[in-house]
N, C-alpha and C. Protein backbone atom coordinates (compact mmCIF):
# COMPACT_ATOMS: atom_id res chain seq x y z
N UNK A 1 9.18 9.02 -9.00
CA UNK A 1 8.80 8.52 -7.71
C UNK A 1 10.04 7.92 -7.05
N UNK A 2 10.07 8.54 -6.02
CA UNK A 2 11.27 7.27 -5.01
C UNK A 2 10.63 6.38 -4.37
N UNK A 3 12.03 5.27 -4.38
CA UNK A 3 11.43 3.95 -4.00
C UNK A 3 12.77 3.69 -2.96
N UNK A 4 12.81 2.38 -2.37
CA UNK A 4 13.57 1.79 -1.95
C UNK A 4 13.71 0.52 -2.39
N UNK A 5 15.03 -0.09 -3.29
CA UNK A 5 14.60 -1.15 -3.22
C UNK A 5 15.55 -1.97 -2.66
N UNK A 6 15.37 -3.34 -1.87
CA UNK A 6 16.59 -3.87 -1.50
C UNK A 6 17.75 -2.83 -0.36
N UNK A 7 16.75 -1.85 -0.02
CA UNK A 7 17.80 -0.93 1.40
C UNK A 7 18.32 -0.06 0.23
N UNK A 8 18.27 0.02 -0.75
CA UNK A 8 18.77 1.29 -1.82
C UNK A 8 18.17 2.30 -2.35
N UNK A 9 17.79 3.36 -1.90
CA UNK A 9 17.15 4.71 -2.44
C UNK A 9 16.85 4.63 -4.07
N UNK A 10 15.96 4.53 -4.81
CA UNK A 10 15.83 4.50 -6.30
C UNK A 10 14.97 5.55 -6.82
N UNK A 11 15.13 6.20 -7.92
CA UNK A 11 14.18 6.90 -8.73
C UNK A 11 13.85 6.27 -9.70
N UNK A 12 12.38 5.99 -9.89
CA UNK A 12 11.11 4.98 -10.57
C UNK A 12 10.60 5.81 -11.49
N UNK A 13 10.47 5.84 -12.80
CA UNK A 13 9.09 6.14 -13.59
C UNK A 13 8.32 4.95 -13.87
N UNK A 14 8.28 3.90 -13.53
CA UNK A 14 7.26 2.59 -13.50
C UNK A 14 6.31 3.19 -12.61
N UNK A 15 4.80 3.05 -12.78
CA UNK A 15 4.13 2.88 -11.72
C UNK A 15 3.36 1.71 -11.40
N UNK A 16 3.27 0.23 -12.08
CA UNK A 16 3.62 -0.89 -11.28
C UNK A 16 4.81 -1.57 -11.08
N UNK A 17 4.35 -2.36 -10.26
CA UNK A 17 5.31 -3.25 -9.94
C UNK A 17 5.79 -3.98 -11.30
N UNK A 18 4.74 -4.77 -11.86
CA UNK A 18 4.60 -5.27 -13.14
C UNK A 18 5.90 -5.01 -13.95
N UNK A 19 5.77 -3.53 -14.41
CA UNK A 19 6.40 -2.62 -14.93
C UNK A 19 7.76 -2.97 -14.75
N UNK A 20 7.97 -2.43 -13.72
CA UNK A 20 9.41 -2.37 -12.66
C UNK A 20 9.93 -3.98 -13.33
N UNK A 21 9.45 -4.43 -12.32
CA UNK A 21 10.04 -6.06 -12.89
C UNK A 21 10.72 -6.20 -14.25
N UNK A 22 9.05 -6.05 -15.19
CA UNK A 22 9.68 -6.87 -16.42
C UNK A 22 11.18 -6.17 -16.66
N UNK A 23 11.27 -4.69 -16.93
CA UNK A 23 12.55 -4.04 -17.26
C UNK A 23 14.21 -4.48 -16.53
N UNK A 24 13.51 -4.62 -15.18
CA UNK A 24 15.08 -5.55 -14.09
C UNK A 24 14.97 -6.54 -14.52
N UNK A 25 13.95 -7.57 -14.42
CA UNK A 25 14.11 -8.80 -15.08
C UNK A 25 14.33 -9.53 -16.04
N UNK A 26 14.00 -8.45 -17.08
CA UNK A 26 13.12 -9.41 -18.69
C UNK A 26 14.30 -10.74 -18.92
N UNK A 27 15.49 -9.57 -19.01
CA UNK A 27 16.28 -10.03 -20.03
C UNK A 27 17.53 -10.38 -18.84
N UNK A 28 17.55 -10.84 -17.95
CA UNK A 28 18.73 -11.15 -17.06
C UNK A 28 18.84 -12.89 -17.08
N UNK A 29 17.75 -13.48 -16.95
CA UNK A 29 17.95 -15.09 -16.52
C UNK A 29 17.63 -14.78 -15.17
N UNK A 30 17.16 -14.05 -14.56
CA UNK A 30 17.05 -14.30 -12.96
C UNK A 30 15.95 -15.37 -13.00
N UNK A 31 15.24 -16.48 -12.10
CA UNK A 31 14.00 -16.96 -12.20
C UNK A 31 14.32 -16.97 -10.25
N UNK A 32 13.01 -17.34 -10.08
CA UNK A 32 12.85 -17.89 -8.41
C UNK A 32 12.52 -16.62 -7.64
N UNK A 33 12.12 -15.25 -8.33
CA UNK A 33 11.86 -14.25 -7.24
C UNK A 33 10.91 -13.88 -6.71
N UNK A 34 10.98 -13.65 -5.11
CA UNK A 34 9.75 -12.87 -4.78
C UNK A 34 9.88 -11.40 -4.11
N UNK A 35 8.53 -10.80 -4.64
CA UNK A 35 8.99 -9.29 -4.15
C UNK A 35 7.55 -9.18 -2.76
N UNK A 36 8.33 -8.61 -2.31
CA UNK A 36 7.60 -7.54 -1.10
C UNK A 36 7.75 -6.49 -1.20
N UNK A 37 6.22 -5.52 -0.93
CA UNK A 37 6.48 -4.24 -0.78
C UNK A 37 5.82 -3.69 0.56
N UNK A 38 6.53 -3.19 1.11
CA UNK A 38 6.30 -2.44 2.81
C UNK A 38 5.90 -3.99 3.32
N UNK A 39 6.52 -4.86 3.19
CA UNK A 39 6.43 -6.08 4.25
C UNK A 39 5.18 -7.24 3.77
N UNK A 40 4.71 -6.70 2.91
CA UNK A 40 4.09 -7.37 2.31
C UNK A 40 4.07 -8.32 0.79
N UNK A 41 4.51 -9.64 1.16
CA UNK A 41 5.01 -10.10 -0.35
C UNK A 41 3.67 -10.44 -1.26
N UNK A 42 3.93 -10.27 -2.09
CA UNK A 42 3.14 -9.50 -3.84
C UNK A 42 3.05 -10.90 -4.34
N UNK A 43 2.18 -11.49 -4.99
CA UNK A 43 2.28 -12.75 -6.00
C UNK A 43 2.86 -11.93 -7.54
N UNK A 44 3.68 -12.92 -7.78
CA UNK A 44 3.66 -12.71 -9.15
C UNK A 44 2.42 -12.42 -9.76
N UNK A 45 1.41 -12.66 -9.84
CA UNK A 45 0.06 -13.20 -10.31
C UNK A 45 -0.52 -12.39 -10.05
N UNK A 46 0.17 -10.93 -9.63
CA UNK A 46 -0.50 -9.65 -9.27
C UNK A 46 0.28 -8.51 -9.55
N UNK A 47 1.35 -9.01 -9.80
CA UNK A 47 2.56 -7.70 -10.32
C UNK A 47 1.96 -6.71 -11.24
N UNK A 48 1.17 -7.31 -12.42
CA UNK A 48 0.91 -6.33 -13.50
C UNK A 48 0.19 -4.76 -12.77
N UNK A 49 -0.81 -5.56 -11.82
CA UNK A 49 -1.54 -4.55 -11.36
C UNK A 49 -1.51 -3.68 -9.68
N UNK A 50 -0.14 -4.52 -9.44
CA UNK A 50 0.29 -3.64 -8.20
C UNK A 50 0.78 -2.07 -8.06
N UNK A 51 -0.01 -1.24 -7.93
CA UNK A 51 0.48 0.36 -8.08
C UNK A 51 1.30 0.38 -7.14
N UNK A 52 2.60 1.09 -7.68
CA UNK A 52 3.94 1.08 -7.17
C UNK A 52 2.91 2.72 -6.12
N UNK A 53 3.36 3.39 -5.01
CA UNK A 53 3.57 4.73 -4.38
C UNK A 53 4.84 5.05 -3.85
N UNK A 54 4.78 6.26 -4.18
CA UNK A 54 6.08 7.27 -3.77
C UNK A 54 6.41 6.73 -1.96
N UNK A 55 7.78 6.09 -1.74
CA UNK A 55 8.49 5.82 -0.60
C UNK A 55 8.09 4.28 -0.68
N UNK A 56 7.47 3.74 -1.39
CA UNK A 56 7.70 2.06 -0.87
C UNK A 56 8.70 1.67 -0.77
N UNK A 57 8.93 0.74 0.26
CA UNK A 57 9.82 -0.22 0.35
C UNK A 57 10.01 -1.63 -0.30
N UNK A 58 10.59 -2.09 -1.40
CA UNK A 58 10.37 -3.02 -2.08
C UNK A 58 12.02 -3.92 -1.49
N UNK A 59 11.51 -5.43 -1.27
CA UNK A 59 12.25 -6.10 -0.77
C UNK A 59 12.12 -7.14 -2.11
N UNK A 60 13.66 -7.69 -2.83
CA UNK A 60 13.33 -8.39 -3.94
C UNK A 60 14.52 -9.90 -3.21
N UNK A 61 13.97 -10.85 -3.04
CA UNK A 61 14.67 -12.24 -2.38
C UNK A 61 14.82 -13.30 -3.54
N UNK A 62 15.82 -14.32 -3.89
CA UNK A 62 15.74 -15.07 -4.98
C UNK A 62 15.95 -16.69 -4.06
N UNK A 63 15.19 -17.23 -4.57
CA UNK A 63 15.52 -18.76 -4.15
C UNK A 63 16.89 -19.05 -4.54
N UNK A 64 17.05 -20.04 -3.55
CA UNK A 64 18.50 -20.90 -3.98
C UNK A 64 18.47 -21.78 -3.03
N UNK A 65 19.61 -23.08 -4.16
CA UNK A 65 19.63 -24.16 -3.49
C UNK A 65 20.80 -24.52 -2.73
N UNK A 66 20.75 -25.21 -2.10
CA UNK A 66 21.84 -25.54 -0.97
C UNK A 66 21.32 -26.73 0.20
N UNK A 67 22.05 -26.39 1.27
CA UNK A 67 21.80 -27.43 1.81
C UNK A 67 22.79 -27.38 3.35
């Protein structure tokens, strides 16, 4: 499946979100993210069961602090 993620063309065999994540995420240390897909941001608390489709647009944003 192609995706977009972050404005970057991707080829996916995940078909959730869930999925997707844990593998970018598991093992990085990232914490603080939220994803949107086609403009719509996703709870964590729903990733497992978000079915990824062919052409989404997935927008991935990380908190940070500053000031």
């Amino acid at each position: 499946m192609k995706l977009s993620i972050n404005g970057e063309p991707r080829e996916m065999v995940f078909s959730t979100l869930g999925e997707w994540a844990n593998a970018e995420f598991e093992n990085s240390g990232v914490k603080g993210i939220a994803i949107a897909v086609n403009g719509c941001v996703i709870p964590n608390s729903k990733w497992s069961s978000y079915a990824l489709q062919n052409d989404d647009k997935v927008l991935v944003v990380q908190a940070a602090q500053g000031g």
